[in-house]
Protein backbone atom coordinates (compact mmCIF):
# COMPACT_ATOMS: atom_id res chain seq x y z
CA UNK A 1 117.10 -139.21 96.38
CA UNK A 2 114.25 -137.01 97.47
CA UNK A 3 113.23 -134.42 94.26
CA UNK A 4 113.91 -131.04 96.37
CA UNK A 5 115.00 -129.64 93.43
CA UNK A 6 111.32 -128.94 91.70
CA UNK A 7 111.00 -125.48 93.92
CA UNK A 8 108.28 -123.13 92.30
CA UNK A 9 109.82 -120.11 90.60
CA UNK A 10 110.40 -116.92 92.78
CA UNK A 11 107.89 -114.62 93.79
CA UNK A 12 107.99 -110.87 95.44
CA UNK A 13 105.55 -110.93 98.01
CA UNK A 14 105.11 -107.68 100.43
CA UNK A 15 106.55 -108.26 103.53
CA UNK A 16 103.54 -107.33 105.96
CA UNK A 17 102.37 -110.12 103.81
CA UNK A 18 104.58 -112.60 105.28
CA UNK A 19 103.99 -114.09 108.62
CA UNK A 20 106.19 -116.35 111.09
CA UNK A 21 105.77 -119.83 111.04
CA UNK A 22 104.19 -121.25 114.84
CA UNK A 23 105.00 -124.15 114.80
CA UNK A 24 108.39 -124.49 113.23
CA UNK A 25 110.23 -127.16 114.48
CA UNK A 26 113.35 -124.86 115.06
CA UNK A 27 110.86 -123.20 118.05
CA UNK A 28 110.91 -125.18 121.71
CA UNK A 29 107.46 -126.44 122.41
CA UNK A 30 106.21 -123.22 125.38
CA UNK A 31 106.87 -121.12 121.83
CA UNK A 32 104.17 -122.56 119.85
CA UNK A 33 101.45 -120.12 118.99
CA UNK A 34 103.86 -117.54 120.79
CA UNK A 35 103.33 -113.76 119.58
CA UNK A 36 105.48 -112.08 117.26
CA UNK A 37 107.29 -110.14 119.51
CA UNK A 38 108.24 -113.36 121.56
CA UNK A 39 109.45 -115.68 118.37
CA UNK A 40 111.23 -112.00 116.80
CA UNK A 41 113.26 -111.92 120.63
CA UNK A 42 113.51 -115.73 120.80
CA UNK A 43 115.15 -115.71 117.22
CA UNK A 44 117.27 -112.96 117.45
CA UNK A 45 119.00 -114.01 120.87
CA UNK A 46 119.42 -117.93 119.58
CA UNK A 47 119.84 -117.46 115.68
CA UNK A 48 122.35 -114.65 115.16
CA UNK A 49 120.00 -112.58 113.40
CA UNK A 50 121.65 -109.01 114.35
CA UNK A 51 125.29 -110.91 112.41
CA UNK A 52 122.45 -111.70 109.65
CA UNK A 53 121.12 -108.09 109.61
CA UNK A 54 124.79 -106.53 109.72
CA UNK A 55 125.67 -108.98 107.08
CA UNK A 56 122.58 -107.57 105.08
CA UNK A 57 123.62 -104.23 105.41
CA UNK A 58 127.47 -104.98 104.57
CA UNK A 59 126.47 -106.56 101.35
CA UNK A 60 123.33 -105.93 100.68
CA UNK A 61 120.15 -108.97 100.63
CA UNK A 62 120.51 -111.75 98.17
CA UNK A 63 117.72 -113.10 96.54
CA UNK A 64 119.34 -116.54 95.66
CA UNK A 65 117.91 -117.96 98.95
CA UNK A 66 114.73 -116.93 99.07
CA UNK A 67 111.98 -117.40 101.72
CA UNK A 68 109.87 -120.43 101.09
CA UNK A 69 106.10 -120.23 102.25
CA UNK A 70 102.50 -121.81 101.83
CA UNK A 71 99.43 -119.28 101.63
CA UNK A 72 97.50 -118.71 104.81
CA UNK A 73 94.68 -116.26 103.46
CA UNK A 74 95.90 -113.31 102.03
CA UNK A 75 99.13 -114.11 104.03
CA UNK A 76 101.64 -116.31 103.96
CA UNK A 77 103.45 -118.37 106.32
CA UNK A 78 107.26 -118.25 106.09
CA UNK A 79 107.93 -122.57 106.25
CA UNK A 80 111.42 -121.85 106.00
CA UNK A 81 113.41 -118.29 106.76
CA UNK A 82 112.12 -117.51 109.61
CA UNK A 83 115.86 -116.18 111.00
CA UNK A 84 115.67 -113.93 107.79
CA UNK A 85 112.28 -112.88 108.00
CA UNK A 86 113.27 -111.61 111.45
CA UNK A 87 116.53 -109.74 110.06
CA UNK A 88 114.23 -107.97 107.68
CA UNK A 89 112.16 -106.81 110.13
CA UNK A 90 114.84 -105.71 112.52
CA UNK A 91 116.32 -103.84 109.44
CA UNK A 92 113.00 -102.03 109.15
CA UNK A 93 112.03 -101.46 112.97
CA UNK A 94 109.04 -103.77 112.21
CA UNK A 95 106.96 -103.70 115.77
CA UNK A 96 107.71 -107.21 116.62
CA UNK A 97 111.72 -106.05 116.86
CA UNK A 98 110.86 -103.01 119.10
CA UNK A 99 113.80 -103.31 122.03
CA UNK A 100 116.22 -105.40 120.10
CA UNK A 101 117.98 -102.68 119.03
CA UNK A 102 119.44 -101.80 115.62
CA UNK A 103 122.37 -103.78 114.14
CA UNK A 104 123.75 -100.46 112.08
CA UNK A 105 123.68 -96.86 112.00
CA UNK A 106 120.73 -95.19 110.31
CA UNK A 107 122.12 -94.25 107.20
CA UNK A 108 123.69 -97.48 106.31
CA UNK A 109 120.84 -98.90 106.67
CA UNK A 110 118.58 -96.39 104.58
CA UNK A 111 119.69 -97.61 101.17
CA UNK A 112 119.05 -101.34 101.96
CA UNK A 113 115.30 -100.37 102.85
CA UNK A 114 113.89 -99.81 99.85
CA UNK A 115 114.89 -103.00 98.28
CA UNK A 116 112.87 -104.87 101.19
CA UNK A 117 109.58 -103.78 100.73
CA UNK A 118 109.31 -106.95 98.60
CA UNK A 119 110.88 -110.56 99.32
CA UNK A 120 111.47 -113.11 97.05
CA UNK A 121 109.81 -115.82 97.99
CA UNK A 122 108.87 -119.90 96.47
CA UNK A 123 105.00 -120.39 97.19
CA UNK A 124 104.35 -123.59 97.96
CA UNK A 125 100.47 -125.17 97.98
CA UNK A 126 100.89 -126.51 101.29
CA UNK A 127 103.46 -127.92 103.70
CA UNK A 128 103.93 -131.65 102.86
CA UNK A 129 104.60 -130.64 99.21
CA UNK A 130 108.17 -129.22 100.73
CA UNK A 131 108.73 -131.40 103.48
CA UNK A 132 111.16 -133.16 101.52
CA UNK A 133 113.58 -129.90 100.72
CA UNK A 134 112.85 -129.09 103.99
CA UNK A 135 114.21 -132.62 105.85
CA UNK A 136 116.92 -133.51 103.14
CA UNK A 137 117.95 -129.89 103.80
CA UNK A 138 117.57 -129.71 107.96
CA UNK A 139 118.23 -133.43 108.93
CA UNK A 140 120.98 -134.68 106.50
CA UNK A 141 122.17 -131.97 104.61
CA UNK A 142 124.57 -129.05 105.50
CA UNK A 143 122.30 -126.55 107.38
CA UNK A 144 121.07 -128.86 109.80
CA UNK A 145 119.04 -128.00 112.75
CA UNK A 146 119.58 -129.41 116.40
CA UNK A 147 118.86 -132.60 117.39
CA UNK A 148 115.63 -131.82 119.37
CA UNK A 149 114.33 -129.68 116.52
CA UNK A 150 114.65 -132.58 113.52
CA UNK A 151 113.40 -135.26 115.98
CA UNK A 152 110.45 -133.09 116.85
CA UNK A 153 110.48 -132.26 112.60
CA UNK A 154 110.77 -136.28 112.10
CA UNK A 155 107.76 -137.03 114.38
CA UNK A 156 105.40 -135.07 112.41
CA UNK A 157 106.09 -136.70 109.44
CA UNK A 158 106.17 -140.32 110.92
CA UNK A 159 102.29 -139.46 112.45
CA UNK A 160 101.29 -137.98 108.91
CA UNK A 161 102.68 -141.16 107.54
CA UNK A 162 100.69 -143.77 109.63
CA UNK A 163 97.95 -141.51 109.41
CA UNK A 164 97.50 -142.16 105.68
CA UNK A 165 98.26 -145.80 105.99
CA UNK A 166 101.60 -146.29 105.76
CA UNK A 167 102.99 -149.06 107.23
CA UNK A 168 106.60 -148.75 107.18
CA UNK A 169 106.51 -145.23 108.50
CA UNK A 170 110.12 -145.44 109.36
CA UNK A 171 111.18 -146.30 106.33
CA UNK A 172 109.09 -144.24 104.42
CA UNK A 173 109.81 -141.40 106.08
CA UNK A 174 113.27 -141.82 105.96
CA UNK A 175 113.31 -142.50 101.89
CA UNK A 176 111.07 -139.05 101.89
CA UNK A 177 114.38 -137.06 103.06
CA UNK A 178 117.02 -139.06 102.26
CA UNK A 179 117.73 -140.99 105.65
CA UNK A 180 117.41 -144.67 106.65
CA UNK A 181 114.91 -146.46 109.13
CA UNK A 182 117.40 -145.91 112.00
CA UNK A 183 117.83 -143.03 111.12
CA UNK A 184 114.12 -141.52 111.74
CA UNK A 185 113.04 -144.04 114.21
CA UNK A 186 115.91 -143.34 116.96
CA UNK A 187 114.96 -139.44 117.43
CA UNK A 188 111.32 -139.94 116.82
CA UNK A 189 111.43 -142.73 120.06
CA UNK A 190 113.85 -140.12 121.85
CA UNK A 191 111.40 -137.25 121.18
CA UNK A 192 108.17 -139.49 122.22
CA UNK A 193 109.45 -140.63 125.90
CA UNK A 194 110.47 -136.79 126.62
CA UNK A 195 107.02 -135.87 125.39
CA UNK A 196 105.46 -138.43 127.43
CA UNK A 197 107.72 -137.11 130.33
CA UNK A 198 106.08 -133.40 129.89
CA UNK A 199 102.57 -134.46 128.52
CA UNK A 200 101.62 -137.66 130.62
CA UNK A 201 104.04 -137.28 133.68
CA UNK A 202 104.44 -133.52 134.43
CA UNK A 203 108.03 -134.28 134.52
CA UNK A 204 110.24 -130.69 133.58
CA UNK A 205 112.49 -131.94 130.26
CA UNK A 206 113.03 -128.42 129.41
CA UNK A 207 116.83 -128.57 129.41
CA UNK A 208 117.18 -131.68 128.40
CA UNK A 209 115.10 -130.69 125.21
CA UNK A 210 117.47 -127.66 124.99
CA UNK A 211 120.53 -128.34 125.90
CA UNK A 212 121.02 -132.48 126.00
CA UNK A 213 118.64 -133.89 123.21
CA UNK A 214 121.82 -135.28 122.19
CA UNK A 215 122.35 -137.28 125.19
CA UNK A 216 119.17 -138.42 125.65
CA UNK A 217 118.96 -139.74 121.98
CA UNK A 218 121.95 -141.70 122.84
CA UNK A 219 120.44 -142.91 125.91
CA UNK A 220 117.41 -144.20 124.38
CA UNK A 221 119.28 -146.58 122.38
CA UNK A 222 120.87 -148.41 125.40
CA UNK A 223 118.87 -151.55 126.22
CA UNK A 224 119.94 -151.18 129.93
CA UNK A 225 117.89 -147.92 130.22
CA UNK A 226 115.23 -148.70 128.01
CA UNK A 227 114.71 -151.66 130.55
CA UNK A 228 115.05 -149.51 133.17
CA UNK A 229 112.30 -147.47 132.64
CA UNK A 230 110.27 -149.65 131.83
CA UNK A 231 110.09 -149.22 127.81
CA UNK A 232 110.22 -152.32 125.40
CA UNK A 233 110.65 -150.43 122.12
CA UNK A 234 109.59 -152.04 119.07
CA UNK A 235 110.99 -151.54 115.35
CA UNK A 236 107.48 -150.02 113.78
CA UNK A 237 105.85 -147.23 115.01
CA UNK A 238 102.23 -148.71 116.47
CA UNK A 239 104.91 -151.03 118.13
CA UNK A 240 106.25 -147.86 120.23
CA UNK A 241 103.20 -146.23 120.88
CA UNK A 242 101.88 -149.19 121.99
CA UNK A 243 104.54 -149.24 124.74
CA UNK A 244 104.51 -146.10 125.83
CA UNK A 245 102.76 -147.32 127.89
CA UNK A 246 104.60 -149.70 129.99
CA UNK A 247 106.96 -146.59 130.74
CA UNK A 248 107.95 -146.04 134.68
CA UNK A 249 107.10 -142.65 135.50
CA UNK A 250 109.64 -142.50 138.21
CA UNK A 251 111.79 -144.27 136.59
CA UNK A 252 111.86 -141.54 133.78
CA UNK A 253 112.10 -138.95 136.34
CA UNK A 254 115.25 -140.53 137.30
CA UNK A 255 117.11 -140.34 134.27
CA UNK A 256 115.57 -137.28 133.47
CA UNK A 257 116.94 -135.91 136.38
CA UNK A 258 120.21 -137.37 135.90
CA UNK A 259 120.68 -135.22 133.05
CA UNK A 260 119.71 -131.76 134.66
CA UNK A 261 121.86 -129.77 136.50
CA UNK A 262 120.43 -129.32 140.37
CA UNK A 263 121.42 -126.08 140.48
CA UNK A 264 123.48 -123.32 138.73
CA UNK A 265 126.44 -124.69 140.46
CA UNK A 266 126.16 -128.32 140.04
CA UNK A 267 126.72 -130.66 137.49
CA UNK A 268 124.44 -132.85 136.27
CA UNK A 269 125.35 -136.50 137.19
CA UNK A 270 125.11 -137.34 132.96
CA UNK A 271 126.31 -134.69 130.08
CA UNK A 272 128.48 -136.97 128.15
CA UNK A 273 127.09 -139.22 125.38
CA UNK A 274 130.24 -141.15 125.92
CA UNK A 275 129.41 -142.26 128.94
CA UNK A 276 125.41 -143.38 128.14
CA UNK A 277 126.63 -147.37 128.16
CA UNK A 278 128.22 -147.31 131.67
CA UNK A 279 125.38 -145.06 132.87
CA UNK A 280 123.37 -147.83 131.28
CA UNK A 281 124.87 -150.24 133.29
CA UNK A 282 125.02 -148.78 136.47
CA UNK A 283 121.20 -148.31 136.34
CA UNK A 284 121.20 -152.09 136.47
CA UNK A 285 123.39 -152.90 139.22
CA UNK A 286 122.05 -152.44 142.52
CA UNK A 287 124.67 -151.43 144.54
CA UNK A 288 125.78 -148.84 141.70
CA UNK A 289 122.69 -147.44 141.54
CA UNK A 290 122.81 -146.38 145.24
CA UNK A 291 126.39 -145.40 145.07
CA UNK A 292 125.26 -142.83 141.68
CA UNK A 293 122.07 -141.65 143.94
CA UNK A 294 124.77 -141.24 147.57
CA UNK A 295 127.14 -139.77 145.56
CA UNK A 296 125.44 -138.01 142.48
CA UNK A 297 128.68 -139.05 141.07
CA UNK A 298 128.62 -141.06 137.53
CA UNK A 299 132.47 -141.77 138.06
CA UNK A 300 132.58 -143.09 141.85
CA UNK A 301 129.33 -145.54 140.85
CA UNK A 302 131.10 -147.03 137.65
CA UNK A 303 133.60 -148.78 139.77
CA UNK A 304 131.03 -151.30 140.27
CA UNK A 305 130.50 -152.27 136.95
CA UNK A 306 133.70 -152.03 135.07
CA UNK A 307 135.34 -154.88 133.86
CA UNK A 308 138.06 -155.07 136.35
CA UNK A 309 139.13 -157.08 139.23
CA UNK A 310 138.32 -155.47 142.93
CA UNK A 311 142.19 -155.15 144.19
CA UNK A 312 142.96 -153.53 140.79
CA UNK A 313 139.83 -151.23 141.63
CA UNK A 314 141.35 -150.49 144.73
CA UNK A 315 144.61 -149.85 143.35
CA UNK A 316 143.18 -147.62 140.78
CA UNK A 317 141.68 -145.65 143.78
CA UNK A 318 145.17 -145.81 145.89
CA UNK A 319 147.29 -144.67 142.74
CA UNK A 320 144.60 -140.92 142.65
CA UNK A 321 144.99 -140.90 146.76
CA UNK A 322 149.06 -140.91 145.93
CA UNK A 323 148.72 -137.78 143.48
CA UNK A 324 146.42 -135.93 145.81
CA UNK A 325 149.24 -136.52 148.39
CA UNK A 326 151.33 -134.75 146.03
CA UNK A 327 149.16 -132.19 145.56
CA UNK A 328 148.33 -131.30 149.07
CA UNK A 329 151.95 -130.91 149.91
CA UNK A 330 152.32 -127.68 147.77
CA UNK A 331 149.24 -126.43 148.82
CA UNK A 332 147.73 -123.84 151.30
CA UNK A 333 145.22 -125.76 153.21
CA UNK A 334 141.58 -124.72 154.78
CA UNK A 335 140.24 -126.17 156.85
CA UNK A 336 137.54 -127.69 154.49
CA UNK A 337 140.34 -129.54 152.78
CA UNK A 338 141.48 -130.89 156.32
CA UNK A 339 137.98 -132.20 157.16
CA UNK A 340 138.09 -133.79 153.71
CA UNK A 341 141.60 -135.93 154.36
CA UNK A 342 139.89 -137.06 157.78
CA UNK A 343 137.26 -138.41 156.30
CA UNK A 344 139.41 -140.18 153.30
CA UNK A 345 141.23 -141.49 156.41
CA UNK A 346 138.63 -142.77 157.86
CA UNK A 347 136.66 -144.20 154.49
CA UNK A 348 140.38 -146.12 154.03
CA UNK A 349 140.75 -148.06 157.62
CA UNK A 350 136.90 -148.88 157.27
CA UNK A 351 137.51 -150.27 153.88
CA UNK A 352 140.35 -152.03 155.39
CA UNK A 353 138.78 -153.47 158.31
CA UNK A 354 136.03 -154.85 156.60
CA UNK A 355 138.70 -156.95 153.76
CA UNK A 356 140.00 -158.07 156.93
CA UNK A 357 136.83 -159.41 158.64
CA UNK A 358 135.58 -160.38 155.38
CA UNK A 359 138.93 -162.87 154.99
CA UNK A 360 138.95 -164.87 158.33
């Protein structure tokens, strides 16, 4: 059980003294080392800090959860309350929050000022003396962060850990914050090929990082796409960095890809973890694969590797044809939905002819 308890007693520290963390693990990666302005906007329109502020101003700031931060200078940097820190400032028009607007009228809020000239605050000597509240807290515990942000949280601490010799980073790491080997090696490879994407490859894994780390986690546990791309794994950490290497760059754009919406409009071919073992398996069957790449459709190419005989296949297909029938008799047609049953039509005698010729 990791000793997050021993927190250093509570401090009031000035709040110009307090500074934004930049490189919190909660911020994507083109937000490192951003100005105050841009992490005070990027917090407020991703961390409901205006519902924080209002909240603040209903019932006034409480001092039970206080800030926690490691001296930087005469300054501190907030390490954890960064969403707070930013609710604060919004309640006091601090600069950075100029444009965001305020989340109450001007005398509600008048009272509440003057007990925020000073924060409490836990001063910590340095980072890795709370990076175990901090993971049991964020990874495991109830106020956990998204996927992409404890992976990218878990890879620090896995590279500080071989860096001082450990080696059983995994399981190190994951004793440090109350997780298992699995537990921290999965994300940390999931986080590493997506960085290798960006860094190495130039490959974009911006929404992927945002909006399907949880996907791609899942997919990097399928042997059938690990092999695709080219990646080999390895259960100790100089084991994966050592085949990084190996990994297909186009291969990785692929699957990449896969996950990313082409356009406003379109889907992206994967969004569903559910689906990351067929997707696994199509990758590996050639015909498939060029069904999923004709089609950019996950659910036409699985027909080729489900576990079912071809006539039931083509049953399965017949029995959707016969409620589409139904559904184009009640409907007002276009002409678009015309051209569509023509070319069904002409898909079917094709397929027909070719059982046929197959046969004799």
């Amino acid at each position: 059980m990791p000793k997050y308890n021993s927190i250093p007693k509570l401090q009031n520290i000035d709040l110009e003294k307090l500074d934004y963390d930049p490189t919190n693990p909660r911020l994507p990666m083109k937000l490192h080392g951003a100005s105050d302005s841009d992490l005070a906007s990027y917090y407020y329109e991703s961390s409901s800090v205006r519902e924080l502020a209002e909240s603040m101003v209903a019932n006034g700031y409480f001092p039970h959860e206080p800030l926690i931060v490691v001296p930087k200078g005469e300054n501190y940097i907030v390490v954890e309350g960064n969403r707070r820190l930013t609710a604060i400032r919004l309640l006091l028009g601090h600069e950075c929050t100029k444009g965001l607007g305020s989340p109450a009228e001007e005398k509600d809020i008048r009272s509440l000022r003057r007990t925020l000239t000073k924060i409490p605050c836990a001063v910590v000597l340095d980072r890795e003396s709370i990076d175990e509240y901090i993971g049991f807290r964020h990874i495991g515990g109830q106020k956990t962060w998204s996927p992409e942000a404890k992976a990218r949280f878990l890879v620090r601490l896995v590279k500080e850990a071989a860096g001082s010799g450990s080696e059983k980073v995994f399981r190190d790491v994951g004793r440090k914050i109350g997780s298992n080997t699995q537990g921290v090696r999965n994300p940390v490879v999931a986080y590493m090929l997506l960085d290798l994407a960006r860094e190495e490859f130039g490959i974009d894994v911006a929404f992927v990082e945002r909006h399907r780390f949880g996907v791609w986690h899942r997919l990097s546990t399928v042997s059938e796409v690990r092999e695709f791309i080219g990646f080999e794994g390895g259960s100790e950490f100089t084991d994966i960095e050592r085949n990084l290497s190996d990994v297909e760059s186009n291969a990785l754009q692929q699957v990449i890809s896969d996950l990313t919406p082409g356009t406003e409009s379109s889907k992206a071919v994967l969004s569903d973890s559910r689906d990351a073992n067929v997707y696994g398996l199509v990758l590996q069957n050639k015909q498939a694969l060029e069904t999923l790449r004709d089609t950019n459709d996950l659910s036409i190419a699985r027909i080729h590797v489900e576990d079912i005989e071809l006539a039931d296949r083509i049953d399965g297909i017949r029995a959707k044809v016969e409620a589409l029938k139904k559904e184009v008799m009640s409907a007002q047609l276009g002409e678009k939905v015309i051209e569509a049953t023509k070319r069904l039509s002409l898909s079917a005698k094709t397929l027909h002819a070719s059982a046929v010729a197959v046969s004799e």
